[in-house]
C-alpha atoms as a PDB file:
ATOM      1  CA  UNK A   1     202.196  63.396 210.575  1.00  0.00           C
ATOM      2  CA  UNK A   2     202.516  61.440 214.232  1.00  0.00           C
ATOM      3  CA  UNK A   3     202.853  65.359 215.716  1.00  0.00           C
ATOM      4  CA  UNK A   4     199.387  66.485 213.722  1.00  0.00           C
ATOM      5  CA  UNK A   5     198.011  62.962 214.998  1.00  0.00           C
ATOM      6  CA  UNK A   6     199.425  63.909 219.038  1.00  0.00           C
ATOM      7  CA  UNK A   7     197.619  67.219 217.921  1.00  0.00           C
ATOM      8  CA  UNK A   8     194.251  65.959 216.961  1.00  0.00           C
ATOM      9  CA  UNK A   9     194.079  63.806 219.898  1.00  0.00           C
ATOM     10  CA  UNK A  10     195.114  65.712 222.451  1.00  0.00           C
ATOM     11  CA  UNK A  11     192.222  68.200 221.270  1.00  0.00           C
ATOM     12  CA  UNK A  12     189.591  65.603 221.140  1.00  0.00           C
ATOM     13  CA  UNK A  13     190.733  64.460 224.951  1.00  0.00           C
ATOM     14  CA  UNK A  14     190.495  68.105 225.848  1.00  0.00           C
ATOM     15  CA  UNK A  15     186.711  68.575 225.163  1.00  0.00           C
ATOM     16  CA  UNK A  16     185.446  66.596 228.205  1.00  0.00           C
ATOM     17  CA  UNK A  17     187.588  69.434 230.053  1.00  0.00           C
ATOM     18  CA  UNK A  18     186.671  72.575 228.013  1.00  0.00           C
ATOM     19  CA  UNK A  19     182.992  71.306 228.215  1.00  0.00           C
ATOM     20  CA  UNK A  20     183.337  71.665 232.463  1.00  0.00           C
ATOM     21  CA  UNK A  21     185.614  74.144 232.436  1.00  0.00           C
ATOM     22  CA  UNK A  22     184.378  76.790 230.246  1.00  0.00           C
ATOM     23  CA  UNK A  23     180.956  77.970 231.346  1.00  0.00           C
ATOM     24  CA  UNK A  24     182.452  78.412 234.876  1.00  0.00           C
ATOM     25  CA  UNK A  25     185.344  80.568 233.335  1.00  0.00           C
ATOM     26  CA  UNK A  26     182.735  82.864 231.902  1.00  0.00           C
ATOM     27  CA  UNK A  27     181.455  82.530 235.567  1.00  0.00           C
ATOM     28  CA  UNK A  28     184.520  83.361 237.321  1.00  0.00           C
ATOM     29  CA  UNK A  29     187.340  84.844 235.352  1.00  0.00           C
ATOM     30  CA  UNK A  30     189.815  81.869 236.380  1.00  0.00           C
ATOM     31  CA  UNK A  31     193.114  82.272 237.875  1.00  0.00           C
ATOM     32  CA  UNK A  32     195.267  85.327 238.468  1.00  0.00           C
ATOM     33  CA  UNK A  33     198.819  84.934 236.436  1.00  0.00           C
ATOM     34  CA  UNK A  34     200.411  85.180 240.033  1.00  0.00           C
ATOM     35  CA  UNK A  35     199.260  82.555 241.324  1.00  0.00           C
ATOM     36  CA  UNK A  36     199.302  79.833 238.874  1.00  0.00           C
ATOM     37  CA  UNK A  37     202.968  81.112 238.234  1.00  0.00           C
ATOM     38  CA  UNK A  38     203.374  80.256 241.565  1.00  0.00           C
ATOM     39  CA  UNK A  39     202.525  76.654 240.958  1.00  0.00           C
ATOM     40  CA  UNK A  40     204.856  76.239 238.393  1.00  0.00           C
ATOM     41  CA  UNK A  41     207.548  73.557 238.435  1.00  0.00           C
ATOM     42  CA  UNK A  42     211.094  75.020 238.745  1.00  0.00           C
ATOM     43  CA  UNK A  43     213.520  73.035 237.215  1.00  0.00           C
ATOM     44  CA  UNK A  44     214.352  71.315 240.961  1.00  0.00           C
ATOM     45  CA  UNK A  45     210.561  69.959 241.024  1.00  0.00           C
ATOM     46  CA  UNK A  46     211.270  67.494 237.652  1.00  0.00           C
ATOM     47  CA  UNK A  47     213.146  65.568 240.691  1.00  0.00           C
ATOM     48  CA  UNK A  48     210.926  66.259 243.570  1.00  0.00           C
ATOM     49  CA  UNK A  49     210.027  63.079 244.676  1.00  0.00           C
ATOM     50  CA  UNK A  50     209.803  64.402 248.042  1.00  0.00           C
ATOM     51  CA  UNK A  51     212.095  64.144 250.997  1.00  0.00           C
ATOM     52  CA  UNK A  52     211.141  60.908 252.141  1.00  0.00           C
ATOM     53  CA  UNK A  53     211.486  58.772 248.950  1.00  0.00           C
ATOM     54  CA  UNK A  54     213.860  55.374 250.359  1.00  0.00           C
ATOM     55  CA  UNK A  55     216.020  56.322 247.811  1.00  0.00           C
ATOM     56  CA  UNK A  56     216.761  60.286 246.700  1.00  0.00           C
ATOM     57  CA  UNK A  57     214.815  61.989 249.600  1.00  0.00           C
ATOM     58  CA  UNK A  58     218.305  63.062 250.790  1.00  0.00           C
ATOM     59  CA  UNK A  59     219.091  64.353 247.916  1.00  0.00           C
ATOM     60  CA  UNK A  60     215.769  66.271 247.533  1.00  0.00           C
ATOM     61  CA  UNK A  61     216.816  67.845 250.783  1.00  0.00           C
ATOM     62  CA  UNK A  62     220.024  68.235 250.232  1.00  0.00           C
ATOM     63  CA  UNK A  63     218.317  70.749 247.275  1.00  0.00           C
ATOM     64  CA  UNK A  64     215.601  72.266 249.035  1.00  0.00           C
ATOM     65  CA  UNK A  65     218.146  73.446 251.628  1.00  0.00           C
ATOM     66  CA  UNK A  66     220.661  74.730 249.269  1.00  0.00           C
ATOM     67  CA  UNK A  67     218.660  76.432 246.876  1.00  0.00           C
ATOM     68  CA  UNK A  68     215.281  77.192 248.288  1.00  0.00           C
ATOM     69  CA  UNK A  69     215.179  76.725 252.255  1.00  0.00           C
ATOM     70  CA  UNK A  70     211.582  78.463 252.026  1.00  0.00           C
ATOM     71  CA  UNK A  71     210.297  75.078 250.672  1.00  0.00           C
ATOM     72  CA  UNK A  72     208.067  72.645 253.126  1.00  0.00           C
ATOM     73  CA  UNK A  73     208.370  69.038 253.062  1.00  0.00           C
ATOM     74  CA  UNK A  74     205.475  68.434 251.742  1.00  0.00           C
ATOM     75  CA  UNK A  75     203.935  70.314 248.919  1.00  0.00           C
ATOM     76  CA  UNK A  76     201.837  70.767 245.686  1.00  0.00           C
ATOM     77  CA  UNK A  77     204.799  70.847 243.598  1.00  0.00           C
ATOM     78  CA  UNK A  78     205.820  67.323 245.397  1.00  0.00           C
ATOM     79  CA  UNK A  79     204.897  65.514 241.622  1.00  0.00           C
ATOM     80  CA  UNK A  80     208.505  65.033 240.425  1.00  0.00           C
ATOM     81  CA  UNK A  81     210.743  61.552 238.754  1.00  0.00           C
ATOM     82  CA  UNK A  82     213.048  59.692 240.625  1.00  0.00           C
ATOM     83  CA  UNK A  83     216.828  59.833 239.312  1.00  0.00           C
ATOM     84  CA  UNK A  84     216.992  56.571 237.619  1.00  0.00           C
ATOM     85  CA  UNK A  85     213.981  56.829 235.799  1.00  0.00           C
ATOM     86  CA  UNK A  86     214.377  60.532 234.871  1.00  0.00           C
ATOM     87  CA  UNK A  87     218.070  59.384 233.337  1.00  0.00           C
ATOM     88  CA  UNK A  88     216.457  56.369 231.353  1.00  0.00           C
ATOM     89  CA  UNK A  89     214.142  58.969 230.223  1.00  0.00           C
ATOM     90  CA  UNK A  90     217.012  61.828 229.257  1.00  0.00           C
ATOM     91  CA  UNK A  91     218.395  58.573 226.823  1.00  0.00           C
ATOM     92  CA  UNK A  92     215.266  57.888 225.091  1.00  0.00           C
ATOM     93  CA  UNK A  93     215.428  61.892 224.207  1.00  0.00           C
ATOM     94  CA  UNK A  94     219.364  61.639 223.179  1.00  0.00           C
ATOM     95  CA  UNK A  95     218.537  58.808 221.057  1.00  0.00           C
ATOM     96  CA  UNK A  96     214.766  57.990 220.637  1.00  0.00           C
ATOM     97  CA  UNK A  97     214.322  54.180 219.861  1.00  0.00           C
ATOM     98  CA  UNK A  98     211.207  53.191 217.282  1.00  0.00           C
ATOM     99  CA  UNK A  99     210.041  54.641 214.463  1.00  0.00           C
ATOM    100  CA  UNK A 100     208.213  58.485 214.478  1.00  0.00           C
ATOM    101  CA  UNK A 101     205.451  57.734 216.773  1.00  0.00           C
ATOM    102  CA  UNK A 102     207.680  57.118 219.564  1.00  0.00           C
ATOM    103  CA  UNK A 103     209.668  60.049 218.717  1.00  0.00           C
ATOM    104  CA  UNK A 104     206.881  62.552 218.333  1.00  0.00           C
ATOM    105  CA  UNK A 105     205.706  61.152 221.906  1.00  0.00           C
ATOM    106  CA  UNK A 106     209.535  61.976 223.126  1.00  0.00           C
ATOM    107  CA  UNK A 107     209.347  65.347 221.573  1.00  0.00           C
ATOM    108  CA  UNK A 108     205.652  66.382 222.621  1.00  0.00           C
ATOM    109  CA  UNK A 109     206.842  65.586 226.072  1.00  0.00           C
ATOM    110  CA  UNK A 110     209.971  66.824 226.429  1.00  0.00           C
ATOM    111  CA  UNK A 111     208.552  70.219 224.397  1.00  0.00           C
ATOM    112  CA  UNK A 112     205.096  70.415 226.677  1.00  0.00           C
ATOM    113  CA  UNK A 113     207.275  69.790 229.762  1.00  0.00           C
ATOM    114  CA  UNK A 114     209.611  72.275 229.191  1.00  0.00           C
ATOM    115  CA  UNK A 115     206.440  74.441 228.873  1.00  0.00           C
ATOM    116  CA  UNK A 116     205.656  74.014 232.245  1.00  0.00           C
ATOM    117  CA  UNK A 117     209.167  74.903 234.059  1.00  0.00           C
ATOM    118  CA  UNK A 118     209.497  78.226 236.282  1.00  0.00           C
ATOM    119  CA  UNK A 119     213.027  79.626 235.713  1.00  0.00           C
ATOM    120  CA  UNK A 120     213.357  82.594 238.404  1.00  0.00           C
ATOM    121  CA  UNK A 121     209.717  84.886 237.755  1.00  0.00           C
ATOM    122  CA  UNK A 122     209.806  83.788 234.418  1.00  0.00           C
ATOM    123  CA  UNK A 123     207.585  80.421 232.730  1.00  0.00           C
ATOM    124  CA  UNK A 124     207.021  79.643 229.245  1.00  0.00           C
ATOM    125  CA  UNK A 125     203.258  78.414 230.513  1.00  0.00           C
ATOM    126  CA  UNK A 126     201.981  81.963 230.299  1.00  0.00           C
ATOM    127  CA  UNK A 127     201.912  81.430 226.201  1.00  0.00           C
ATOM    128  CA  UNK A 128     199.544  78.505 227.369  1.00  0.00           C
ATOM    129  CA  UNK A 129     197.880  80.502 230.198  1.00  0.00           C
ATOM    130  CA  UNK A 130     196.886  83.218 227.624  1.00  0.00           C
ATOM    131  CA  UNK A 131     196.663  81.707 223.874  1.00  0.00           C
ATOM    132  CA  UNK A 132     194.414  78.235 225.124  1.00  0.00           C
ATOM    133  CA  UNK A 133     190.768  78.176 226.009  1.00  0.00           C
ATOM    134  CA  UNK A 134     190.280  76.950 229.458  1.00  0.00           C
ATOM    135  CA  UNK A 135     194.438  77.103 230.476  1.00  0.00           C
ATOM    136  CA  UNK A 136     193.223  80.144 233.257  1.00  0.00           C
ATOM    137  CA  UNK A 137     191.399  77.710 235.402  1.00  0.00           C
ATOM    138  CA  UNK A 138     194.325  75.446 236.113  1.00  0.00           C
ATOM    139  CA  UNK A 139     195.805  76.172 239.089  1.00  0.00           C
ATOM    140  CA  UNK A 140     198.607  74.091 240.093  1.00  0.00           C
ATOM    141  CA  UNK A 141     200.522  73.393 236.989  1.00  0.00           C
ATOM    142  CA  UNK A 142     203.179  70.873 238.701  1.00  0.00           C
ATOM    143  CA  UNK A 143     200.176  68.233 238.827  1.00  0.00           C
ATOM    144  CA  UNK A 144     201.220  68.267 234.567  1.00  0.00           C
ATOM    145  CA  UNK A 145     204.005  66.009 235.635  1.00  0.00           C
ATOM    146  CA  UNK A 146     201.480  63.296 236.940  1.00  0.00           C
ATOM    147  CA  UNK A 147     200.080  63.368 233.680  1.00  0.00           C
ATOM    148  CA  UNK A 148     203.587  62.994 232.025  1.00  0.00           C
ATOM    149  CA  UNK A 149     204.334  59.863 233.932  1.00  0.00           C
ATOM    150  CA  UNK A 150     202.992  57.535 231.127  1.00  0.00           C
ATOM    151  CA  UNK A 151     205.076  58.713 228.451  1.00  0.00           C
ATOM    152  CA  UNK A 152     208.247  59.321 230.620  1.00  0.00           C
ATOM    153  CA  UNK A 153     207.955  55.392 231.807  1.00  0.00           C
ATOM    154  CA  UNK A 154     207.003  54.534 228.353  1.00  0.00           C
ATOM    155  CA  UNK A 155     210.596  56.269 226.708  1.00  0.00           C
ATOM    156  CA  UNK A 156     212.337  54.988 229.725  1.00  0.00           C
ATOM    157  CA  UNK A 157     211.346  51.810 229.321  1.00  0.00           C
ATOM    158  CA  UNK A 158     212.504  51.874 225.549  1.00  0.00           C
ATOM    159  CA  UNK A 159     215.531  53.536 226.303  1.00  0.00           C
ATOM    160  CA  UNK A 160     216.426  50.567 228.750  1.00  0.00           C
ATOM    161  CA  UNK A 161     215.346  48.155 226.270  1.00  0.00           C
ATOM    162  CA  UNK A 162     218.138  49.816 223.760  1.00  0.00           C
ATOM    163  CA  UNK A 163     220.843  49.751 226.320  1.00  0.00           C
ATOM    164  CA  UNK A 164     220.116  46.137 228.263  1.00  0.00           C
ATOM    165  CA  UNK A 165     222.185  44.299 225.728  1.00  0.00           C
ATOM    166  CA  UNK A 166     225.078  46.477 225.796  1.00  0.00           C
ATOM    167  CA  UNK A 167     225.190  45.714 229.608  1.00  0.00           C
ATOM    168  CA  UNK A 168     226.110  42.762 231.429  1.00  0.00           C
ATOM    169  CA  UNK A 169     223.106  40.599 233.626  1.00  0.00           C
ATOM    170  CA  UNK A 170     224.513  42.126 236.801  1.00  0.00           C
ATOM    171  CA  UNK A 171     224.286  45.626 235.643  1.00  0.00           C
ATOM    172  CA  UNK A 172     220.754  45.641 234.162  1.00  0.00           C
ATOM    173  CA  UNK A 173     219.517  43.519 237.320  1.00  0.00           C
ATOM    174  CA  UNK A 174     220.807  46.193 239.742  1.00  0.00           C
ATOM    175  CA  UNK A 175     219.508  48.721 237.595  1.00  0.00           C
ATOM    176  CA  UNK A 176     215.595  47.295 237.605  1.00  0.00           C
ATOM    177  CA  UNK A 177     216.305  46.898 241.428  1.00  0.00           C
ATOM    178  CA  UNK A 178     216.552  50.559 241.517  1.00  0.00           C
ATOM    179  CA  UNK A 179     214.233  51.350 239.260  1.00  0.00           C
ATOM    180  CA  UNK A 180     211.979  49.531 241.744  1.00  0.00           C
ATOM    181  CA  UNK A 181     213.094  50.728 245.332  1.00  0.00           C
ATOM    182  CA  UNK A 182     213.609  54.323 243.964  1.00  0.00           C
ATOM    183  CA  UNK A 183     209.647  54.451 243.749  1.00  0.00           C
ATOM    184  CA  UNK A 184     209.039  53.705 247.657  1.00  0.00           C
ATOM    185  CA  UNK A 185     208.013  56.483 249.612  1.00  0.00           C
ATOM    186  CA  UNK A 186     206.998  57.360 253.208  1.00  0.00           C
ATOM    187  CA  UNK A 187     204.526  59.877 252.145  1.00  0.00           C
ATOM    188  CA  UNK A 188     201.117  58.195 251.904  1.00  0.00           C
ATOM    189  CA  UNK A 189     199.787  59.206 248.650  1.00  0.00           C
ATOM    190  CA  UNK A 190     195.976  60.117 249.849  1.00  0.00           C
ATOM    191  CA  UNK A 191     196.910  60.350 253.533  1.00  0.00           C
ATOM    192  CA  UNK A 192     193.753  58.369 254.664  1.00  0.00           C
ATOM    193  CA  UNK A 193     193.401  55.504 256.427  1.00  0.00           C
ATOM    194  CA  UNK A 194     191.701  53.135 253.615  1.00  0.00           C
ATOM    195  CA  UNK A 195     189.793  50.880 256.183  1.00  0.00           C
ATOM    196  CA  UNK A 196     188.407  53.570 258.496  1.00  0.00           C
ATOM    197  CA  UNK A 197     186.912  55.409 255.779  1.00  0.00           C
ATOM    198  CA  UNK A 198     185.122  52.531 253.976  1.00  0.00           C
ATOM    199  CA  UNK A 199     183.387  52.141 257.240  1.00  0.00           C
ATOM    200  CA  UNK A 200     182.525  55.177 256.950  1.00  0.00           C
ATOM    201  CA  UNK A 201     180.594  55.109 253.802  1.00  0.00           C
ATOM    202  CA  UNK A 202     179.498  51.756 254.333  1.00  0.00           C
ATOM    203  CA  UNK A 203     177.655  52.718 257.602  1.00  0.00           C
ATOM    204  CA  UNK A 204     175.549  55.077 255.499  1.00  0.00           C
ATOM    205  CA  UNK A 205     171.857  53.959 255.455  1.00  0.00           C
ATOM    206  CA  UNK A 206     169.898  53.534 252.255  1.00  0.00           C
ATOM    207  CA  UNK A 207     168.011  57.292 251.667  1.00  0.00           C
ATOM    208  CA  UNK A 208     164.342  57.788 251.840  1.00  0.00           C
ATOM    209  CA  UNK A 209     162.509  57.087 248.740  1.00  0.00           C
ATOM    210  CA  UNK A 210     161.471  60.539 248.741  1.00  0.00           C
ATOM    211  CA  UNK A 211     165.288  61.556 248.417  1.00  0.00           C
ATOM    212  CA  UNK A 212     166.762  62.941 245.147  1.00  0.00           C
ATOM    213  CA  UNK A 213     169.240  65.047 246.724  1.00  0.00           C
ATOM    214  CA  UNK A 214     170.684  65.673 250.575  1.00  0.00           C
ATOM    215  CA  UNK A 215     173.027  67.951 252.303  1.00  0.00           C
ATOM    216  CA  UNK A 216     174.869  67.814 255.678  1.00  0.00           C
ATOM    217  CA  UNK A 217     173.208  67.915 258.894  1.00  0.00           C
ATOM    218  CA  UNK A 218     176.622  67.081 260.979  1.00  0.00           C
ATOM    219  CA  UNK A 219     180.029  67.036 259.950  1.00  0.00           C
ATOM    220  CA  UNK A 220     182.135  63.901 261.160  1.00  0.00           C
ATOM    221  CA  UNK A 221     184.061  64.878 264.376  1.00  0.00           C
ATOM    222  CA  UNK A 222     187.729  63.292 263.882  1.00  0.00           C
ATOM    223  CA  UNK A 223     190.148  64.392 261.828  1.00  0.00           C
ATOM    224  CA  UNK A 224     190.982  62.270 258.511  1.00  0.00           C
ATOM    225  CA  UNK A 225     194.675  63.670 257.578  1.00  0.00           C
ATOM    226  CA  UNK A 226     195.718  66.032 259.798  1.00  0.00           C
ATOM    227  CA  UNK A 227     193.276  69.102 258.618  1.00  0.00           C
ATOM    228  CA  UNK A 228     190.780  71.040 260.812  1.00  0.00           C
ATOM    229  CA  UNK A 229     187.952  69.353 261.541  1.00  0.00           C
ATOM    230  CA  UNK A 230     185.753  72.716 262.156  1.00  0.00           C
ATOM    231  CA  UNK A 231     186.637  73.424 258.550  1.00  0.00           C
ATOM    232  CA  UNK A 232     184.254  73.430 255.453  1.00  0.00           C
ATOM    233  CA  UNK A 233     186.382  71.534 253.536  1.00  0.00           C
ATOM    234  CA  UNK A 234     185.345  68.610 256.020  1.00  0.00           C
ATOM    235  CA  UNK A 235     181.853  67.675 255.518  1.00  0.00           C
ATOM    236  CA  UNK A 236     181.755  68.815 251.689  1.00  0.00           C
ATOM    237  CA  UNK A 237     184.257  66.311 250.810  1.00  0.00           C
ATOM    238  CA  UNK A 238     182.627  63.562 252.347  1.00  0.00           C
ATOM    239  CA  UNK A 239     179.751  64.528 250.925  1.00  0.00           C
ATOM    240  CA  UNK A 240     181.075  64.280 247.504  1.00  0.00           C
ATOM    241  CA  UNK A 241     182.275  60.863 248.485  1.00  0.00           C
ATOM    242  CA  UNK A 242     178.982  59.609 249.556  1.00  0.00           C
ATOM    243  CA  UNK A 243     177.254  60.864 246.555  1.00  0.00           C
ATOM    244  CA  UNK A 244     179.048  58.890 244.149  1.00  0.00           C
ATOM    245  CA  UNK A 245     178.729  55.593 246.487  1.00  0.00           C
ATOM    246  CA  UNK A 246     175.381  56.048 246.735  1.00  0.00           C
ATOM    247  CA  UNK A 247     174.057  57.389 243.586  1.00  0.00           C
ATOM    248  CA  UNK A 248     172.582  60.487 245.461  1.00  0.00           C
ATOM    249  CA  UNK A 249     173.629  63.980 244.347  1.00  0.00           C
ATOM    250  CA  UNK A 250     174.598  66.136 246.745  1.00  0.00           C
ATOM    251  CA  UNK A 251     174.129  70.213 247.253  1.00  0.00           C
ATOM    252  CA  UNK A 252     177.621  69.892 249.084  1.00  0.00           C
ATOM    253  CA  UNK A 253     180.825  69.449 247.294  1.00  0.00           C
ATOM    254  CA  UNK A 254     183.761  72.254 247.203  1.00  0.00           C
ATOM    255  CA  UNK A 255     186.280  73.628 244.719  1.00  0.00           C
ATOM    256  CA  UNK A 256     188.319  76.815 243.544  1.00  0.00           C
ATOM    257  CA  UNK A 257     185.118  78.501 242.378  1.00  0.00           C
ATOM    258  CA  UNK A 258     181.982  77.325 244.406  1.00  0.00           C
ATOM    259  CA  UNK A 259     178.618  78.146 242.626  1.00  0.00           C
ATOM    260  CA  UNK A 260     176.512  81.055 243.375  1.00  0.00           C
ATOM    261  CA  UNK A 261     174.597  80.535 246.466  1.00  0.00           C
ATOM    262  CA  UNK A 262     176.796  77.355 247.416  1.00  0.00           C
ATOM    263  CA  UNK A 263     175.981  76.657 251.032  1.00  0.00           C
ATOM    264  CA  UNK A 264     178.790  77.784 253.091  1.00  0.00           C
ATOM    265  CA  UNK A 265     179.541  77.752 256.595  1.00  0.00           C
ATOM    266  CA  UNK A 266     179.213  74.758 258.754  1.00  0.00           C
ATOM    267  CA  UNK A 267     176.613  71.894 259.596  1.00  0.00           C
ATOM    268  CA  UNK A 268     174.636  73.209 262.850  1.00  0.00           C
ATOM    269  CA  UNK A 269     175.083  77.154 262.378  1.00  0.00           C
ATOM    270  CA  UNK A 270     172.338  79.144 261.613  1.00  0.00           C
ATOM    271  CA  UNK A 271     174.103  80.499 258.779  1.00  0.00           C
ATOM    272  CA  UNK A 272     174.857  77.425 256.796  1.00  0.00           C
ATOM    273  CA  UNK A 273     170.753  76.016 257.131  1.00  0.00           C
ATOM    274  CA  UNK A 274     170.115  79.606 256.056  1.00  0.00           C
ATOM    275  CA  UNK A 275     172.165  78.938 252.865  1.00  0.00           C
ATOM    276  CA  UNK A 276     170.998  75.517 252.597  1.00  0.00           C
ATOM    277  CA  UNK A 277     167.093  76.563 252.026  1.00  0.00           C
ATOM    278  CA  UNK A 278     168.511  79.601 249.697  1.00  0.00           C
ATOM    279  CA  UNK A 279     169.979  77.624 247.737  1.00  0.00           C
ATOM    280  CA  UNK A 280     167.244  75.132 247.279  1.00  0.00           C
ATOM    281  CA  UNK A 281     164.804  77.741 247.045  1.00  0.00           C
ATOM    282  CA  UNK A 282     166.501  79.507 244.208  1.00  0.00           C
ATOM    283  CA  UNK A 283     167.102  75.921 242.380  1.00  0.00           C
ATOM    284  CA  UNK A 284     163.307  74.718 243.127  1.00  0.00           C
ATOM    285  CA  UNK A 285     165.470  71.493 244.528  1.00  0.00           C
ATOM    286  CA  UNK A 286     162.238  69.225 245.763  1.00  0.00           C
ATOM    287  CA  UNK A 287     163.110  65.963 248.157  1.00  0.00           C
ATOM    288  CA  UNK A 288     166.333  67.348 249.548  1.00  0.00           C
ATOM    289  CA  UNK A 289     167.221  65.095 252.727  1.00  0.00           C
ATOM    290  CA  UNK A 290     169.560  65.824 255.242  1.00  0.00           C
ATOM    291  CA  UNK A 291     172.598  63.190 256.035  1.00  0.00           C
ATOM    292  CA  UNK A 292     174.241  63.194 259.886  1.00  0.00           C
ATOM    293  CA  UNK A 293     177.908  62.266 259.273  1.00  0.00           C
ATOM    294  CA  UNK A 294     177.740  61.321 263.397  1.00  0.00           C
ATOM    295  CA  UNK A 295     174.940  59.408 263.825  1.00  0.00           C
ATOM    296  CA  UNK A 296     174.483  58.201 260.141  1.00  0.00           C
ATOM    297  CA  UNK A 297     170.729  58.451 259.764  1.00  0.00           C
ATOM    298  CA  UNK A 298     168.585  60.521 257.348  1.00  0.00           C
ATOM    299  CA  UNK A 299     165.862  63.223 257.773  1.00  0.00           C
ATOM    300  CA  UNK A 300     163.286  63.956 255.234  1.00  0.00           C
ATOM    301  CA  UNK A 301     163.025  68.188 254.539  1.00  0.00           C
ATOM    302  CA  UNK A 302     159.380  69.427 253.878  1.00  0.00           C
ATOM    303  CA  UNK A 303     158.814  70.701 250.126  1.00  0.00           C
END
């Protein structure tokens, strides 16, 4: 009964997602096996906390060397447990403690996670790649283990519960001190700089009245994390970002699969204001305002 329960949820939670994610699959035919394969977890990644974590980023190099020296530092796949927490986990498995609810939750995600894994060219996700609706448009299947990190802490959690009496004060205080330096990491986990890029979006002036939608006039000219700045991915983020803040939709925005007639190209070209009154032409878009990400002001477009 708790796994028909985990069942019915997890399909009522999935409808928000198959409601997106389905009319574009018609649209697009998803992702090729190959390369969501490729995005797989191996077995290596369920530790992959990355190679600057304080406390196991040696040993996540010490890996990546031996067994796969093809790996970069960073990397999608970068979504893994740290050691302590992954062993407290492993114990709530061996021996789950509660009634069947918390063992259906240790089962579901040991059982879903083991789904996941990549062992050589070969991953149990292609029964979920071919036998769910909406399982082709996810990409990087790694990004699962984010998703597992509530139950994993949960069992943990219980697991060190269990065990804390058994252990002297000394031992169960050194082991919550590791629990808690083992999550510090050098990586930043959005690489921005949180202060600049407030600014940013708070330096953007109230629209026009006669705005109910804008686009890009000028792409900001610094880098934010290290990417190209002459890139598309640039100004079509932001603009994302200052459309929810503002309350404005935007005709900019970017993902895997980009809409027909998306404006590509870049602020200032010929080519991308071409696309830009295509694609409100073909949509009958009326009050679309441009937005210069230099000079943060707004121009009105004629109807």
């Amino acid at each position: 009964m708790p796994l028909a329960g985990l069942g019915a949820l997890a399909a009522l939670l999935n409808l928000p997602f198959l409601l997106v994610y389905l009319p574009k699959a018609a649209e697009t035919g998803m992702h090729a096996w190959t390369m969501v394969r490729q995005y797989t977890p191996s077995p290596l990644d369920m530790l992959n906390v990355g190679e600057r974590n304080l406390a196991w980023g040696w040993l996540v190099r010490l890996l990546n060397f031996t067994f796969r020296p093809e790996m970069p530092a960073w990397s999608e796949q970068m979504t893994g447990f740290p050691l302590a927490l992954l062993a407290l986990f492993a114990a709530a498995l061996w021996r789950p403690a509660g009634g069947a609810v918390v063992k259906a939750l240790a089962l579901a995600t040991a059982l879903t996670w083991l789904l996941t894994l990549r062992f050589g060219p070969v991953s149990a996700w292609w029964l979920v790649y071919e036998g769910f609706p909406g399982a082709k448009a996810a990409r990087v299947v790694a990004r699962y283990q984010i998703f597992l990190a509530l139950p994993v802490t949960l069992l943990a959690v219980a697991a060190l519960a269990r065990l804390a009496p058994r252990m002297s004060r000394l031992s169960v205080g050194l082991l919550v001190a590791l629990l808690l330096v083992e999550q510090l990491n050098g990586y930043a986990p959005t690489f921005l700089d949180r202060p600049h890029e407030l600014a940013r979006l708070r330096a953007v002036p109230p629209p026009p009245a006669a705005c109910q939608s804008f686009y890009v006039t000028a792409a900001r000219t610094e880098s934010r994390f290290g990417e190209e700045v002459a890139n598309v991915y640039n100004h079509n983020t932001e603009a994302m970002l200052v459309a929810e803040v503002i309350g404005l939709p935007t005709i900019n925005g970017i993902s895997t699969f980009n809409p027909p007639l998306w404006p590509d190209g870049l602020p200032g070209t010929p080519e991308y204001a071409a696309a830009v009154r295509a694609y409100a032409t073909t949509h009958g878009l009326r009050g679309l305002c441009g937005l210069d990400l230099q000079r943060f002001s707004w121009s009105v477009a004629n109807d």
